[in-house]
Protein backbone atom coordinates (compact mmCIF):
# COMPACT_ATOMS: atom_id res chain seq x y z
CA UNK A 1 8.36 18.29 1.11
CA UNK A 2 9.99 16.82 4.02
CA UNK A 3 13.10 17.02 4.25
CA UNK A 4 15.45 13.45 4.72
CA UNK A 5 17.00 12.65 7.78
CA UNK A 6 20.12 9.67 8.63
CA UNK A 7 20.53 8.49 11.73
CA UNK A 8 24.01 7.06 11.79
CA UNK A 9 22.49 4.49 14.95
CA UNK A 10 19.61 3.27 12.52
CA UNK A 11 21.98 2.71 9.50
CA UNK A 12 24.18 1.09 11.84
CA UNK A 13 21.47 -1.23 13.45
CA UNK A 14 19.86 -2.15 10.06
CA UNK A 15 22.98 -2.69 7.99
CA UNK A 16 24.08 -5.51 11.33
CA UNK A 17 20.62 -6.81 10.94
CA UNK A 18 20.81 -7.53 7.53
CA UNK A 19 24.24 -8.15 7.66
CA UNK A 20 23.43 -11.11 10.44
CA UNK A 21 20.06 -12.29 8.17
CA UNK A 22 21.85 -12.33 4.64
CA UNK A 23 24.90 -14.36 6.54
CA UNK A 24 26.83 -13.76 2.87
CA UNK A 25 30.04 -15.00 4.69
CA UNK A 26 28.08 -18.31 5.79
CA UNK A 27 26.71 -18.84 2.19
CA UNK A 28 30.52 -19.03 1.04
CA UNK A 29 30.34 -22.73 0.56
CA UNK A 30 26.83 -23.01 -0.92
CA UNK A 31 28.03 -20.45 -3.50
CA UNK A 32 31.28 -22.53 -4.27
CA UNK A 33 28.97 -25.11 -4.95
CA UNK A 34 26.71 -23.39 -6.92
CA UNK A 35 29.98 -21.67 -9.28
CA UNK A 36 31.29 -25.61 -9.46
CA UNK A 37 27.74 -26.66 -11.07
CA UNK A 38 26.86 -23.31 -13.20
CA UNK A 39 30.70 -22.83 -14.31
CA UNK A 40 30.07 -19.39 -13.34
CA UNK A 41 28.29 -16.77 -11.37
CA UNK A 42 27.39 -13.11 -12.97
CA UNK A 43 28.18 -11.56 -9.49
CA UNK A 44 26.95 -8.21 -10.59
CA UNK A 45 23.29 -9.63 -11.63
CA UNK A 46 22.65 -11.36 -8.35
CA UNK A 47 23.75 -8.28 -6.34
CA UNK A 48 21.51 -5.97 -8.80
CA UNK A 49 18.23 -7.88 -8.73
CA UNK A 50 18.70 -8.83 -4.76
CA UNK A 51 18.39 -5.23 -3.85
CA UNK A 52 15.73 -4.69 -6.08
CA UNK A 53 14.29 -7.37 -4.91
CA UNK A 54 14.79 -5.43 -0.99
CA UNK A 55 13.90 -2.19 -2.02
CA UNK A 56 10.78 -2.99 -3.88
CA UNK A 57 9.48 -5.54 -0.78
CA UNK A 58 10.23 -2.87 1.42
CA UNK A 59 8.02 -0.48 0.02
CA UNK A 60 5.34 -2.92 -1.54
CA UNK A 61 5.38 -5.24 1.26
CA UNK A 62 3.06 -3.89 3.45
CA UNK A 63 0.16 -2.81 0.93
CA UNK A 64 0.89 -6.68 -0.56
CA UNK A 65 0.11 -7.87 3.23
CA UNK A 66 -3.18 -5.84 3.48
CA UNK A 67 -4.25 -7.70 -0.15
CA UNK A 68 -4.31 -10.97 1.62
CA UNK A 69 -5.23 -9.19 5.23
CA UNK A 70 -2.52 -9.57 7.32
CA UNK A 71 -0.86 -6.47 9.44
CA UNK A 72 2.79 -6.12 10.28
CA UNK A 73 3.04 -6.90 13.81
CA UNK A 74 1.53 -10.45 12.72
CA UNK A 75 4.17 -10.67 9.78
CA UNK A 76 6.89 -9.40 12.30
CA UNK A 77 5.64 -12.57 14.70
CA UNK A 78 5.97 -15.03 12.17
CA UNK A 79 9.28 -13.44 11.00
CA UNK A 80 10.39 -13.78 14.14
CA UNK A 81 9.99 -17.68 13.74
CA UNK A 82 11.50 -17.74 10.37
CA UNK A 83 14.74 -16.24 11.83
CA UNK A 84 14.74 -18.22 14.66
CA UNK A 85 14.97 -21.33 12.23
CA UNK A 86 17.20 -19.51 10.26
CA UNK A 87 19.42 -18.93 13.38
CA UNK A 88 18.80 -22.81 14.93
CA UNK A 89 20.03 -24.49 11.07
CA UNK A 90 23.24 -21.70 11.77
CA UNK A 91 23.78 -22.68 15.04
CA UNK A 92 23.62 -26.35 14.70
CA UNK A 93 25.69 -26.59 11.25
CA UNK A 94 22.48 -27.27 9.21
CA UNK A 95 22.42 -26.92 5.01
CA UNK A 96 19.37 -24.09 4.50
CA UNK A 97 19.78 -24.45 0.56
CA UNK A 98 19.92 -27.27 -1.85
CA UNK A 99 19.49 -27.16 -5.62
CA UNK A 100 20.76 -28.37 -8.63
CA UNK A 101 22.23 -25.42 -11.04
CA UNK A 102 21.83 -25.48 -14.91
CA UNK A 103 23.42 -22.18 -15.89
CA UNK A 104 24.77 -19.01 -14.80
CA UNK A 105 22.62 -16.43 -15.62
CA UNK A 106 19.48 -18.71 -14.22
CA UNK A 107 22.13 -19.36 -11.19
CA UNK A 108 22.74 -15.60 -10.33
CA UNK A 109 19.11 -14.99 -10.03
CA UNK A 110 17.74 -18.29 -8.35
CA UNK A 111 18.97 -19.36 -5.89
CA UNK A 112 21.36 -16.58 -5.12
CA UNK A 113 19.62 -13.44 -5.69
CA UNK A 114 16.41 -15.29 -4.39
CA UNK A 115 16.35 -17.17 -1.85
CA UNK A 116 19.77 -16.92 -0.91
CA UNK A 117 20.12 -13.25 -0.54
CA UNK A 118 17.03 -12.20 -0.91
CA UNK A 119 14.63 -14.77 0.52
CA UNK A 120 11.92 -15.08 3.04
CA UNK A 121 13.92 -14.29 6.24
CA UNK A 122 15.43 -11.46 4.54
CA UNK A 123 11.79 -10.20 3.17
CA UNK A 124 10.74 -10.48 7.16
CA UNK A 125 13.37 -8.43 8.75
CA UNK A 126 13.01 -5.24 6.36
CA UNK A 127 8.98 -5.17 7.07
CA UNK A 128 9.98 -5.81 10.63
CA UNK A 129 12.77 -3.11 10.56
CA UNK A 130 9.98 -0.68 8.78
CA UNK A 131 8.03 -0.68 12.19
CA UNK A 132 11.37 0.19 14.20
CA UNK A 133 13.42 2.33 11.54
CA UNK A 134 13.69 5.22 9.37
CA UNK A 135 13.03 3.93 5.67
CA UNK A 136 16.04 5.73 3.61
CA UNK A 137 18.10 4.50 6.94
CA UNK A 138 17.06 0.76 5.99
CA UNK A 139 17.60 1.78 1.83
CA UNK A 140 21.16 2.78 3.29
CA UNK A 141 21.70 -0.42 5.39
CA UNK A 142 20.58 -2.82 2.38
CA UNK A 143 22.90 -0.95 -0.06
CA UNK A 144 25.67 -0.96 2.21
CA UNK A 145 25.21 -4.77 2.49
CA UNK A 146 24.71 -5.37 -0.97
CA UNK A 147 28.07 -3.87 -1.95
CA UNK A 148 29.49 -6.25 0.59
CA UNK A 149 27.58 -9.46 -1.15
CA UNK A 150 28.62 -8.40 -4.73
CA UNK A 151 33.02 -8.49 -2.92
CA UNK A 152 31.56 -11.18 -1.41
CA UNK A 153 31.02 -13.19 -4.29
CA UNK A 154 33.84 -11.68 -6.35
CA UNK A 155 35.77 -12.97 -4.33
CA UNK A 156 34.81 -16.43 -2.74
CA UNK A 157 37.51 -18.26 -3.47
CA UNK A 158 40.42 -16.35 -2.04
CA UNK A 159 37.63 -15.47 1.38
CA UNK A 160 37.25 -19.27 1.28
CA UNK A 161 41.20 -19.59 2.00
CA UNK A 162 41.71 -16.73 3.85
CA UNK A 163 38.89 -18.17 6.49
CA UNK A 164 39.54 -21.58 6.48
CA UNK A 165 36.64 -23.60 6.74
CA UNK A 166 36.81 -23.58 10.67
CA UNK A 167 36.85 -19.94 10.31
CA UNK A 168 33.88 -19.96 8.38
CA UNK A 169 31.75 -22.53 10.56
CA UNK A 170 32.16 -19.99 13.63
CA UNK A 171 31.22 -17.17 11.55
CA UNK A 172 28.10 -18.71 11.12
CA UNK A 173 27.39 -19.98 14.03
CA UNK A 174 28.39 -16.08 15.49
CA UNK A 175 26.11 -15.04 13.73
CA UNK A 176 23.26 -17.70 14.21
CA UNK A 177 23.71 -16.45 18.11
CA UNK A 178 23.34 -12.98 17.17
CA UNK A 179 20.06 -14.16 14.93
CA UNK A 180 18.29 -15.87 17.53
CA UNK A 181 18.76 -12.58 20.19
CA UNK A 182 17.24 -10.53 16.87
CA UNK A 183 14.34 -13.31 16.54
CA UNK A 184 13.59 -13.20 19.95
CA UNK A 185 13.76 -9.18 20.53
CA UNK A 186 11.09 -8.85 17.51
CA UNK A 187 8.99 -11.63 18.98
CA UNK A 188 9.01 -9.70 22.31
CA UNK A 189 8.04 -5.95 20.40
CA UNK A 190 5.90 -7.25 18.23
CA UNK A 191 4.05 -9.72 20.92
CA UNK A 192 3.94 -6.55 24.14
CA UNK A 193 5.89 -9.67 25.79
């Protein structure tokens, strides 16, 4: 059996990555909105099923792809346009998500587990990642980030005043910046560019 390897550079890399495509910190407001229309959000749920969500895409992905005959590189591509619209609505101040809430259990799942956390640009970057990284580094990288969503939303409120919402608006767009150089890099591998 082979024996498991970390590289401390891959976990690093992916757990930015995600960090930068989950944008948790940007979602603040969405999720304020979505605990003001559900009453309240089982943080612990959402966290759980998001990174099962990952995980299970992450292995299943690619043999789902080949069902409907598409290879990675051609996923990456069109990834690679998914986060650069993810990155452009950051950038410019655009909403990604609108939906009207019913209850909290339904809430926790969708839209915050998925598409929120988990959703399609989220889906892209671990396939793309595969090609590039280690997997148990990318396992690593999503758990580290989902410990961070599940404080996240713990704790929305008091982030919420601590950032200020000018705080949080250049968060976002930070990270839109840092989104679009990620969208274009995988573009570039994925293309021979």
């Amino acid at each position: 059996m082979e024996h498991l390897q970390f590289n401390l550079s891959q976990i690093l890399s992916t757990t930015m990555i995600l960090f930068a495509i989950i944008d948790i910190l940007g979602s603040i407001p969405i999720i304020i909105e979505l605990r003001k229309k559900a009453g309240h959000i089982e943080s612990e749920k959402a966290a759980i099923v998001a990174t099962f969500l990952m995980i299970v895409f992450l292995f299943a992905g690619k043999t789902l792809l080949n069902v409907i005959g598409v290879d990675v590189a051609s996923f990456a591509i069109a990834g690679s346009f998914v986060i650069f619209a993810i990155a452009m609505e950051m950038v410019l101040g655009l909403t990604i998500f609108k939906d009207d809430a019913d209850s909290s259990a339904a809430t926790s799942i969708v839209p915050l587990a998925f598409p929120l956390i988990a959703g399609a640009g989220t889906m892209t970057t671990l396939l793309s990642l595969k090609t590039e990284y280690a997997t148990q580094n990318i396992i690593v990288g999503i758990l580290l980030n989902m410990i961070f969503v599940y404080f996240v939303l713990k704790n929305t409120t008091r982030l919420e005043q601590l950032f200020g919402k000018t705080g949080l608006n250049i968060l976002r767009k930070a990270f839109g910046i840092i989104l679009l150089a990620i969208a274009i890099k995988l573009f570039r591998t994925n293309t021979g560019l």
